[in-house]
PDB file of N, CA and C in Angstrom:
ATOM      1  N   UNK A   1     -39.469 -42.728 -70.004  1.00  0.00           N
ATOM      2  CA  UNK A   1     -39.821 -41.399 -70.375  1.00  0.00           C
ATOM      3  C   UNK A   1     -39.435 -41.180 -71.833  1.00  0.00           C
ATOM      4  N   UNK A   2     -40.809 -40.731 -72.525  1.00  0.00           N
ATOM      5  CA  UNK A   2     -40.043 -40.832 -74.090  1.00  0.00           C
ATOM      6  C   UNK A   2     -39.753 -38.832 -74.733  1.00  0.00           C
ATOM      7  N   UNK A   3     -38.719 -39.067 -75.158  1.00  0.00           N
ATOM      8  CA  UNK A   3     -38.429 -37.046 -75.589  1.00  0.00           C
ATOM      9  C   UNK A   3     -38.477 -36.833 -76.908  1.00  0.00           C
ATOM     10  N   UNK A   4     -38.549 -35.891 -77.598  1.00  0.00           N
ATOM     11  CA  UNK A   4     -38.093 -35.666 -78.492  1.00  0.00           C
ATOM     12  C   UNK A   4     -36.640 -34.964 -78.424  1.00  0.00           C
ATOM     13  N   UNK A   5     -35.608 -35.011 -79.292  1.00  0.00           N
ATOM     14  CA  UNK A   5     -34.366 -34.430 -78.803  1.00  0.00           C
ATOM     15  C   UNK A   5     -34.030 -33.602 -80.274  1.00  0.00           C
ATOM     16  N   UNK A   6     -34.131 -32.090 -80.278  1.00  0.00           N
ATOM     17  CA  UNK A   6     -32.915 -31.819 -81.704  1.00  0.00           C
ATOM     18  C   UNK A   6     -32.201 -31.459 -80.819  1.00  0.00           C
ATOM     19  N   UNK A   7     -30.828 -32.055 -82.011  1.00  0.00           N
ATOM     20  CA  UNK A   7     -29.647 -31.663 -81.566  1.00  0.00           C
ATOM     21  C   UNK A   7     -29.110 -30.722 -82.829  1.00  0.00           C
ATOM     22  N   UNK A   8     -28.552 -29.772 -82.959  1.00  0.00           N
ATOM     23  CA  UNK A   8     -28.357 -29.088 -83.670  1.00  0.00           C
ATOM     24  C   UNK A   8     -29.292 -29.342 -85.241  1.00  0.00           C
ATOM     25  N   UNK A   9     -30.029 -28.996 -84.788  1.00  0.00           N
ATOM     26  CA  UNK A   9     -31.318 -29.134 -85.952  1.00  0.00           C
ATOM     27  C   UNK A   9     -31.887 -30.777 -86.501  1.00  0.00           C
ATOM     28  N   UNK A  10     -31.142 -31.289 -85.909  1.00  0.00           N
ATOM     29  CA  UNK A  10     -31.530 -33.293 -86.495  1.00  0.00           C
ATOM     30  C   UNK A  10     -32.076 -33.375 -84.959  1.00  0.00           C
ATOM     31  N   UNK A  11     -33.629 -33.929 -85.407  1.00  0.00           N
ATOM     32  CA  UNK A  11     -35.047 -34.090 -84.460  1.00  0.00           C
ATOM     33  C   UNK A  11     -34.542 -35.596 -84.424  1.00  0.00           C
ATOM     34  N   UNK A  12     -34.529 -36.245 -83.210  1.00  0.00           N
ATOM     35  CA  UNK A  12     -34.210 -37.325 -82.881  1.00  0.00           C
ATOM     36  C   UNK A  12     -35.630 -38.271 -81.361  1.00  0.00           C
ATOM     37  N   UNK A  13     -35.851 -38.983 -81.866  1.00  0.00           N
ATOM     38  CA  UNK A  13     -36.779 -39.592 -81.127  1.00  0.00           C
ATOM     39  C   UNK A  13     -35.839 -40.437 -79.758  1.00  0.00           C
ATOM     40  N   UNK A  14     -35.967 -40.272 -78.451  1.00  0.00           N
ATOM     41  CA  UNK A  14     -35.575 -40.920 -77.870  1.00  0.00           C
ATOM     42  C   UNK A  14     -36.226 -41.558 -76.038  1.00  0.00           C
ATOM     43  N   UNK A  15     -35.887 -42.443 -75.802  1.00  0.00           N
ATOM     44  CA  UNK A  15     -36.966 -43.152 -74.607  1.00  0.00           C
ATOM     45  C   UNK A  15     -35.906 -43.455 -73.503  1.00  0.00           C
ATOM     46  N   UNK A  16     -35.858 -43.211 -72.193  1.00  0.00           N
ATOM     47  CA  UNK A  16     -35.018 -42.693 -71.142  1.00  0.00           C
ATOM     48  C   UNK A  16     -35.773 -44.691 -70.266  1.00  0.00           C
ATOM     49  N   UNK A  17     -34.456 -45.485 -69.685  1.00  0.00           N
ATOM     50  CA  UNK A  17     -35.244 -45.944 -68.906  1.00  0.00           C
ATOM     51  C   UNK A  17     -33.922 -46.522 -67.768  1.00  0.00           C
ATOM     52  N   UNK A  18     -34.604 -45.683 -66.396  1.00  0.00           N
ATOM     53  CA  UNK A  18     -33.528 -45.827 -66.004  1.00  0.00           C
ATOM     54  C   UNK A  18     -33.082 -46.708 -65.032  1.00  0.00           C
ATOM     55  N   UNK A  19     -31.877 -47.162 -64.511  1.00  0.00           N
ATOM     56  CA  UNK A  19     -31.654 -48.257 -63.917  1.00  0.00           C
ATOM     57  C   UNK A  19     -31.773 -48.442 -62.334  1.00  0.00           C
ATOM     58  N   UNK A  20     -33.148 -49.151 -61.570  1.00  0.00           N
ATOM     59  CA  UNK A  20     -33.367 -49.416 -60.293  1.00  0.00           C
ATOM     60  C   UNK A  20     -32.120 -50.085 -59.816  1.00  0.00           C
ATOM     61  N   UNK A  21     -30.917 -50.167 -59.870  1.00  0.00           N
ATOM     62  CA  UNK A  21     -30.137 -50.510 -58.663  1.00  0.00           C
ATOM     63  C   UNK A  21     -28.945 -49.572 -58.803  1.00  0.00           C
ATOM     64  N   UNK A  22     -29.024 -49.074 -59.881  1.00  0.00           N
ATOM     65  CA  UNK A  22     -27.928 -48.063 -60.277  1.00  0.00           C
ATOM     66  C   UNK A  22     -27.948 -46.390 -60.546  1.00  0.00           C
ATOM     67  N   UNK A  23     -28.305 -45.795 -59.756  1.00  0.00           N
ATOM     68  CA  UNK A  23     -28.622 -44.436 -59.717  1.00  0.00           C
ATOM     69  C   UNK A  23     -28.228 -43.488 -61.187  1.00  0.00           C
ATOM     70  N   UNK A  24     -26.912 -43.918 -61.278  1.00  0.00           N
ATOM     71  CA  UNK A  24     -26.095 -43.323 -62.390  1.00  0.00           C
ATOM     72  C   UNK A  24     -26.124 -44.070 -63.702  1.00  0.00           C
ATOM     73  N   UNK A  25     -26.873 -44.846 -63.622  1.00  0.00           N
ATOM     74  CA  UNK A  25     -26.840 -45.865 -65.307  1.00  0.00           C
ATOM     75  C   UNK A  25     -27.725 -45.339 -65.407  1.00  0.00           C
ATOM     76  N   UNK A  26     -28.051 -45.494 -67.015  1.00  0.00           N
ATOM     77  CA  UNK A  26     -29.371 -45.667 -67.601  1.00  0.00           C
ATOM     78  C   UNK A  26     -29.133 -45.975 -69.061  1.00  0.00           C
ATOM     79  N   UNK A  27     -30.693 -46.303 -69.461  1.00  0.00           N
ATOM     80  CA  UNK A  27     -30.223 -47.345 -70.853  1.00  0.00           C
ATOM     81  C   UNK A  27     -31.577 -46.296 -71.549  1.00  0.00           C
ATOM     82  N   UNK A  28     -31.169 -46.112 -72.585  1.00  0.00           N
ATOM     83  CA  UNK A  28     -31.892 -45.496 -73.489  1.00  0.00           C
ATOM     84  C   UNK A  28     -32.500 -46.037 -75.062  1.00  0.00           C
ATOM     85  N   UNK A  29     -32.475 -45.336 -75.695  1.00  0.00           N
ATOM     86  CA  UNK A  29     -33.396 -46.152 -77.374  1.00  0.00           C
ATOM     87  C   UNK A  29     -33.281 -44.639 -78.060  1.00  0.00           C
ATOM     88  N   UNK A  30     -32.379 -44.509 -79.236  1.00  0.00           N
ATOM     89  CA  UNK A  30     -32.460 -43.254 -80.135  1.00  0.00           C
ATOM     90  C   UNK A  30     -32.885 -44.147 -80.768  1.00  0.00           C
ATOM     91  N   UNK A  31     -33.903 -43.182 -82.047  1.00  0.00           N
ATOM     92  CA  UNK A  31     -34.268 -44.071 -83.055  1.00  0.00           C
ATOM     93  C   UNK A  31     -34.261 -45.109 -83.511  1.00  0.00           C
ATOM     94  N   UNK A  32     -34.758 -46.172 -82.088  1.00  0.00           N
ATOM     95  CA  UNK A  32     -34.802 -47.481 -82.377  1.00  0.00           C
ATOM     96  C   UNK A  32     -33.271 -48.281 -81.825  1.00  0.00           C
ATOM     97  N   UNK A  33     -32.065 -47.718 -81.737  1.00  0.00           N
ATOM     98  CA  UNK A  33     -30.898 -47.989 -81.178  1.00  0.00           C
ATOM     99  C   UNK A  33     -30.935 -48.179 -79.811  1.00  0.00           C
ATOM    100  N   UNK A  34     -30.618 -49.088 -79.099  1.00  0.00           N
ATOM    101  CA  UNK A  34     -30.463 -49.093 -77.534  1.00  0.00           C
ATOM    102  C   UNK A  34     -28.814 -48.825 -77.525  1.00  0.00           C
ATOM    103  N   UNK A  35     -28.664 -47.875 -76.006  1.00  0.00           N
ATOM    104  CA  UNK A  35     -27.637 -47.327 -75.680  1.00  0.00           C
ATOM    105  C   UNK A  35     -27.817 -47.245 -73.996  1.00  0.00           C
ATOM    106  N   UNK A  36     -26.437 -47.719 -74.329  1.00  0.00           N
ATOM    107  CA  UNK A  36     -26.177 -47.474 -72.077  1.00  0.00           C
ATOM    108  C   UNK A  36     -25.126 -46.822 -71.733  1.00  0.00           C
ATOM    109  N   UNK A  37     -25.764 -45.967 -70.746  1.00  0.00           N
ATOM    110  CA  UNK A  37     -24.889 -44.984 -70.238  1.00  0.00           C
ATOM    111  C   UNK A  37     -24.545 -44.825 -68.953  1.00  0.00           C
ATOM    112  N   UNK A  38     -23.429 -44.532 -67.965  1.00  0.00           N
ATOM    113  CA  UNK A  38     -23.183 -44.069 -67.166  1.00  0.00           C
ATOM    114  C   UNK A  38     -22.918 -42.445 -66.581  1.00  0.00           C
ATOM    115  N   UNK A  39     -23.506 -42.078 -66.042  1.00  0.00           N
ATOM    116  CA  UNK A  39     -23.166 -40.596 -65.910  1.00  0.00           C
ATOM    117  C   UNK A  39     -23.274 -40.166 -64.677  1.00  0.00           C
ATOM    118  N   UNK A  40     -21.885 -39.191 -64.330  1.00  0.00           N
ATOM    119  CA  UNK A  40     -22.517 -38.147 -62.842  1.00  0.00           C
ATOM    120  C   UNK A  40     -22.292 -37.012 -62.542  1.00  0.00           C
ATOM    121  N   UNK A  41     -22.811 -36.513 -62.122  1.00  0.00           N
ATOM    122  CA  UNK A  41     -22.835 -35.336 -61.904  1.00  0.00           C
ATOM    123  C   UNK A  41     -21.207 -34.948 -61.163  1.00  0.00           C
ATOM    124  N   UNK A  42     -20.198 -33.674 -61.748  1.00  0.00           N
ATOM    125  CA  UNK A  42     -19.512 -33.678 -61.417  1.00  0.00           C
ATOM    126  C   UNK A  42     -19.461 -32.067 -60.735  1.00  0.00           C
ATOM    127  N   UNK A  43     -20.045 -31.520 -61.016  1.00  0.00           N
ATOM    128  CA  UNK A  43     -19.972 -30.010 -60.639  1.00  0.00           C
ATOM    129  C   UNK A  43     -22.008 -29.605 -61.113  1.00  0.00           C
ATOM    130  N   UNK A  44     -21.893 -28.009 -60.833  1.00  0.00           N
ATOM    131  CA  UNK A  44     -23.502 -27.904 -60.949  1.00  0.00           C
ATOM    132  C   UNK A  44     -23.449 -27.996 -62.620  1.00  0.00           C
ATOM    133  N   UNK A  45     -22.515 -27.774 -63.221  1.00  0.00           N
ATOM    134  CA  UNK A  45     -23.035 -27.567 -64.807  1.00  0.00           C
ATOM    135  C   UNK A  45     -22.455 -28.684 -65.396  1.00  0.00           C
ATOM    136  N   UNK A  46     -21.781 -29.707 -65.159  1.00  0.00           N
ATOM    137  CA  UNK A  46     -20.823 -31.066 -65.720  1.00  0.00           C
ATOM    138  C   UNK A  46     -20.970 -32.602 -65.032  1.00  0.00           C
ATOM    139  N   UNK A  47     -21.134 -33.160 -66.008  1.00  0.00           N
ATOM    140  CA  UNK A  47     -21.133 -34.927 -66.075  1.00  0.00           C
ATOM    141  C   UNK A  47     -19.521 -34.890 -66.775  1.00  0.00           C
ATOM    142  N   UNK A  48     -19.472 -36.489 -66.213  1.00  0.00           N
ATOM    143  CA  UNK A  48     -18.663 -36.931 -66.791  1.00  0.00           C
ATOM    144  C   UNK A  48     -19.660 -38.356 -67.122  1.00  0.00           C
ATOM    145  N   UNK A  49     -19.760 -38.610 -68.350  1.00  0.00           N
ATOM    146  CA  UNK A  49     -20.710 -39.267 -69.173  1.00  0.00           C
ATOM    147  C   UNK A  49     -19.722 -40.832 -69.891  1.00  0.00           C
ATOM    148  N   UNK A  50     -19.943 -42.403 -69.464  1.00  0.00           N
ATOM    149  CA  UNK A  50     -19.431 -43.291 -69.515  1.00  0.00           C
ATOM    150  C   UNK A  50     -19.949 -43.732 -70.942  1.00  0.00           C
ATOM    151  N   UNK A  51     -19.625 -43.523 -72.273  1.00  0.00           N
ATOM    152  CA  UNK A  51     -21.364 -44.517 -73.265  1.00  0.00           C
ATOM    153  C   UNK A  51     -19.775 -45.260 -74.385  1.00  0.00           C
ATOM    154  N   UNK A  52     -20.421 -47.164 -74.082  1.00  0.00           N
ATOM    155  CA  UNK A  52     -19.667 -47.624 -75.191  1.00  0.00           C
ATOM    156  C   UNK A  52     -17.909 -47.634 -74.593  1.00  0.00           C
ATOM    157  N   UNK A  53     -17.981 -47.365 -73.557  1.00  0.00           N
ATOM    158  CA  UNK A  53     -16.556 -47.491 -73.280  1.00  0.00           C
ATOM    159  C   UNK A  53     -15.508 -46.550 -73.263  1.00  0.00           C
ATOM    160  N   UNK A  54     -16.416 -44.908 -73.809  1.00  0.00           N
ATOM    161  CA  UNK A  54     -16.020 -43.914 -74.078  1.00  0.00           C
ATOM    162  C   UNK A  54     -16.057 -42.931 -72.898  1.00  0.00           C
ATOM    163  N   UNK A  55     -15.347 -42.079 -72.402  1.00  0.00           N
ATOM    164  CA  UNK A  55     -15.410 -41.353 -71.656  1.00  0.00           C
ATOM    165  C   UNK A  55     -15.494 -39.747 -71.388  1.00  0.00           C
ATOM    166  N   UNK A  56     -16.301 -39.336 -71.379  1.00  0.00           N
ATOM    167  CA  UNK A  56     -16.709 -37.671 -71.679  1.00  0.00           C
ATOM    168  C   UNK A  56     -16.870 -36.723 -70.954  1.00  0.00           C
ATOM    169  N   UNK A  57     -17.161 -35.823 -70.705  1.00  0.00           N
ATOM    170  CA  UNK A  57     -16.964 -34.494 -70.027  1.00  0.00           C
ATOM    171  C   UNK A  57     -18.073 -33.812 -70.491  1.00  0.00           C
ATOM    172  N   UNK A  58     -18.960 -33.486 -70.232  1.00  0.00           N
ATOM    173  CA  UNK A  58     -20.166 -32.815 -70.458  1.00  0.00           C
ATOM    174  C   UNK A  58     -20.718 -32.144 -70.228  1.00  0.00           C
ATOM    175  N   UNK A  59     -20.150 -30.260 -70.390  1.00  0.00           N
ATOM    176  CA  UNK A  59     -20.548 -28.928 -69.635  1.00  0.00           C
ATOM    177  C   UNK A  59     -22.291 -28.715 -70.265  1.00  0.00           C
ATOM    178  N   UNK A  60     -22.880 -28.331 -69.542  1.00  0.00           N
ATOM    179  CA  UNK A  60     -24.347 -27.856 -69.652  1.00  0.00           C
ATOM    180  C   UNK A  60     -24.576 -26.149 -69.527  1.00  0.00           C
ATOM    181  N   UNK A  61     -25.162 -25.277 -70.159  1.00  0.00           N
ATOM    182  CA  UNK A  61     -24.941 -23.977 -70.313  1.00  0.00           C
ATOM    183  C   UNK A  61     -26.437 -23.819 -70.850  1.00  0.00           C
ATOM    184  N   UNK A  62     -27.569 -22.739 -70.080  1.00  0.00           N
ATOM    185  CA  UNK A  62     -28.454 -22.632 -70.638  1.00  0.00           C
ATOM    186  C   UNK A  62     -28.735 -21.604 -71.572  1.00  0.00           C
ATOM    187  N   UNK A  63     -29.314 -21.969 -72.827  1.00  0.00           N
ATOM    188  CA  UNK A  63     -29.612 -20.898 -74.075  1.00  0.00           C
ATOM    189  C   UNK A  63     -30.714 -20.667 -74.160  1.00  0.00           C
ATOM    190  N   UNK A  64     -30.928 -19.507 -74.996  1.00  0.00           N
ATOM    191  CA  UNK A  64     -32.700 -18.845 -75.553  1.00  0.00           C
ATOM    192  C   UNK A  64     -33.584 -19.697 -75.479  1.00  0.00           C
ATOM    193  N   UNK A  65     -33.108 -20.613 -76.175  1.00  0.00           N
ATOM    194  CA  UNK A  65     -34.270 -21.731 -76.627  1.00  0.00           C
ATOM    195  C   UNK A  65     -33.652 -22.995 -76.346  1.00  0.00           C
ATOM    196  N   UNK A  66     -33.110 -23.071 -75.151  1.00  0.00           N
ATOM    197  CA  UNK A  66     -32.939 -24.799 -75.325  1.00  0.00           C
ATOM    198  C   UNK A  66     -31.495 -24.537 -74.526  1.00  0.00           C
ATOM    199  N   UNK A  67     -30.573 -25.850 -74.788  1.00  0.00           N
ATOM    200  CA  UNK A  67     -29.481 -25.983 -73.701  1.00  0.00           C
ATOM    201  C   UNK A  67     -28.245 -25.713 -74.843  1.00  0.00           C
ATOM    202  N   UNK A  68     -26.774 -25.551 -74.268  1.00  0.00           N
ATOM    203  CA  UNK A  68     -25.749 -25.767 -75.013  1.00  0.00           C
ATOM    204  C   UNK A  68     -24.786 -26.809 -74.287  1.00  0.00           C
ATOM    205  N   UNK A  69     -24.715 -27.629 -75.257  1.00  0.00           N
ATOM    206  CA  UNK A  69     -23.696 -28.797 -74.386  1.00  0.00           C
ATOM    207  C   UNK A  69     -22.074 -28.620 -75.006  1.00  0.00           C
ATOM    208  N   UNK A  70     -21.190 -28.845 -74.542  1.00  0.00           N
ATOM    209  CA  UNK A  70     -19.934 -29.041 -74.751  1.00  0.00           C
ATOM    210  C   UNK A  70     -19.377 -30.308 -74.035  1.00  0.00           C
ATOM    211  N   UNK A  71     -18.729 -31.183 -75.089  1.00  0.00           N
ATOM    212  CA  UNK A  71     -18.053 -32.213 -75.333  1.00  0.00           C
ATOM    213  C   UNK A  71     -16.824 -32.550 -76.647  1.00  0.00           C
ATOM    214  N   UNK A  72     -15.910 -33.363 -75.712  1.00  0.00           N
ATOM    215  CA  UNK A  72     -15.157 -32.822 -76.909  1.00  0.00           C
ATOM    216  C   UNK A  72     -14.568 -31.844 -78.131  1.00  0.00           C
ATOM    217  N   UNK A  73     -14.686 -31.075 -77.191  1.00  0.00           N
ATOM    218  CA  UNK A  73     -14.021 -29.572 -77.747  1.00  0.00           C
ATOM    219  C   UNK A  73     -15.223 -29.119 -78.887  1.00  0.00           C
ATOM    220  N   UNK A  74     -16.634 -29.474 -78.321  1.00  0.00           N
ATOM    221  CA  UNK A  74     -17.311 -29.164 -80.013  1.00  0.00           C
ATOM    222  C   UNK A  74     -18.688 -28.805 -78.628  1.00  0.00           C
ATOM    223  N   UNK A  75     -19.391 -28.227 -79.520  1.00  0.00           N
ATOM    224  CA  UNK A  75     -20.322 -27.435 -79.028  1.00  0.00           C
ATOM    225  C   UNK A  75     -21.855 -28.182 -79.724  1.00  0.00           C
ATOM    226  N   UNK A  76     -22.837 -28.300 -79.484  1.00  0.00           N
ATOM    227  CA  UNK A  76     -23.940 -28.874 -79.722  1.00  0.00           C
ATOM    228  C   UNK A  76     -25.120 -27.828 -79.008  1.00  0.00           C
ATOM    229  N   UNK A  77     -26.329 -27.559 -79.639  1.00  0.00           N
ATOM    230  CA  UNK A  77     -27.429 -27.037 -79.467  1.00  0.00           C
ATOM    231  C   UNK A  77     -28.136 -27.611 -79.295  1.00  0.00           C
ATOM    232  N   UNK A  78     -29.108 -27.890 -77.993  1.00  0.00           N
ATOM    233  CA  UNK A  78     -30.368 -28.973 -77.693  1.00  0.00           C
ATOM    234  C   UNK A  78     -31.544 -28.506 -77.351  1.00  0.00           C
ATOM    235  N   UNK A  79     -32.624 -28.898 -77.892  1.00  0.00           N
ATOM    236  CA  UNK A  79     -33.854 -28.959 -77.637  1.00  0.00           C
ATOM    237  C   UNK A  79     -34.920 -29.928 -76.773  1.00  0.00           C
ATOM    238  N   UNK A  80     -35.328 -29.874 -76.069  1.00  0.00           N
ATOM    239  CA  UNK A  80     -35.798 -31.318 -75.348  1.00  0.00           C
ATOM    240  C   UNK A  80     -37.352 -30.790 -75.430  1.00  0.00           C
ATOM    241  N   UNK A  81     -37.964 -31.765 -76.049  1.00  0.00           N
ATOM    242  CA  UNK A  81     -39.890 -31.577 -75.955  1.00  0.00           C
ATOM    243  C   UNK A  81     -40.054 -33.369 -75.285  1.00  0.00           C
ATOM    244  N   UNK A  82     -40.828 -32.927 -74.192  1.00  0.00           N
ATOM    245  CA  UNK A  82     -41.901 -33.583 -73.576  1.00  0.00           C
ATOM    246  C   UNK A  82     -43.080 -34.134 -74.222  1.00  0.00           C
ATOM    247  N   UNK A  83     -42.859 -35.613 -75.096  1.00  0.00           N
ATOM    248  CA  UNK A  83     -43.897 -36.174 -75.746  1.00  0.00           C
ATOM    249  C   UNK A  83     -45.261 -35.880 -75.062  1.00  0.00           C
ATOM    250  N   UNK A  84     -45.139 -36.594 -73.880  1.00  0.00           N
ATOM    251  CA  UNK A  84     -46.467 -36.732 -72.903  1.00  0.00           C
ATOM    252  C   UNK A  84     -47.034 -34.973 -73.043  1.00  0.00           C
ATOM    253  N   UNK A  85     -46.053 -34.019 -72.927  1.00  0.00           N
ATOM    254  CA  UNK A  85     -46.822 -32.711 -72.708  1.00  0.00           C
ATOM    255  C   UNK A  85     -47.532 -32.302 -74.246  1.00  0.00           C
ATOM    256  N   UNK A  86     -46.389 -32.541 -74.762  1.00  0.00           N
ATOM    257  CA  UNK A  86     -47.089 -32.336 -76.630  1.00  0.00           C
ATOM    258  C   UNK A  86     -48.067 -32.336 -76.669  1.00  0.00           C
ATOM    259  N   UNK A  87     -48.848 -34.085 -76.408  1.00  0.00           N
ATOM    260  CA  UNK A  87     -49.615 -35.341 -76.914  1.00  0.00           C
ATOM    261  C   UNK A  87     -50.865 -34.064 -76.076  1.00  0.00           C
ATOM    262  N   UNK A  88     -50.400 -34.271 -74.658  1.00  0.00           N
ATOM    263  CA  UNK A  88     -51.713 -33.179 -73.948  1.00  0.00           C
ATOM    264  C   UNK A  88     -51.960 -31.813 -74.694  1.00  0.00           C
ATOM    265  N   UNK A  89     -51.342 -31.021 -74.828  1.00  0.00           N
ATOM    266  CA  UNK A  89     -51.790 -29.503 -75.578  1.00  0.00           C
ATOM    267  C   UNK A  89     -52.109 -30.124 -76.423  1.00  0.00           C
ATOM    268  N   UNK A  90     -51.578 -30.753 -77.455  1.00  0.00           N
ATOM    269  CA  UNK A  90     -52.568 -30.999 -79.035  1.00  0.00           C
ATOM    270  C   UNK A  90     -54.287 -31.560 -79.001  1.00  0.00           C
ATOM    271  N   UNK A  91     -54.311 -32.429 -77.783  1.00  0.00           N
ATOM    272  CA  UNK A  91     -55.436 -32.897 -77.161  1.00  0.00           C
ATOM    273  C   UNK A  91     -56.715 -31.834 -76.745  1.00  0.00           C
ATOM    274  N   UNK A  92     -55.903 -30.661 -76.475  1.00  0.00           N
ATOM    275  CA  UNK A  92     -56.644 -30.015 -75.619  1.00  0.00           C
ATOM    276  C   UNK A  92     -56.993 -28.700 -76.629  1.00  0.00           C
TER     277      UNK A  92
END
């Protein structure tokens, strides 16, 4: 699944692919970077998110326009667009 992602205003290209024996992995591609992640759901609004050996906490909070994540005591603004839906309205 490929997204577009801003994260606090930096538009980031990224491709979701996720792992058939492992529910909670998945391996991704930011701008050309491959990245693997572990994550699960720990409550309705929180992951605890495995990437690189690192271990995170990841509250989800929905905003106006998009999501607010908290990690590491820092706050981030997200946008998620649906290439495939884009690609269709511009089509149409």
């Amino acid at each position: 699944m490929k997204f577009e992602i801003v994260i606090d205003g930096v538009r980031r290209g990224v491709e979701f692919t996720p792992q058939r024996n492992e529910a909670s992995r998945v391996t991704f591609t930011v701008d050309g970077r491959l990245v693997e992640a572990d994550a699960v759901q720990i409550s309705s609004n929180a992951y605890s998110v495995l990437i690189g050996g690192r271990s995170l906490e990841v509250t989800v909070e929905e905003a106006l326009d998009g999501l607010l994540l908290h990690a590491n005591r820092r706050a981030f603004h997200v946008q998620i667009f649906d290439t495939r839906s884009w690609r269709r309205g511009r089509g149409a």
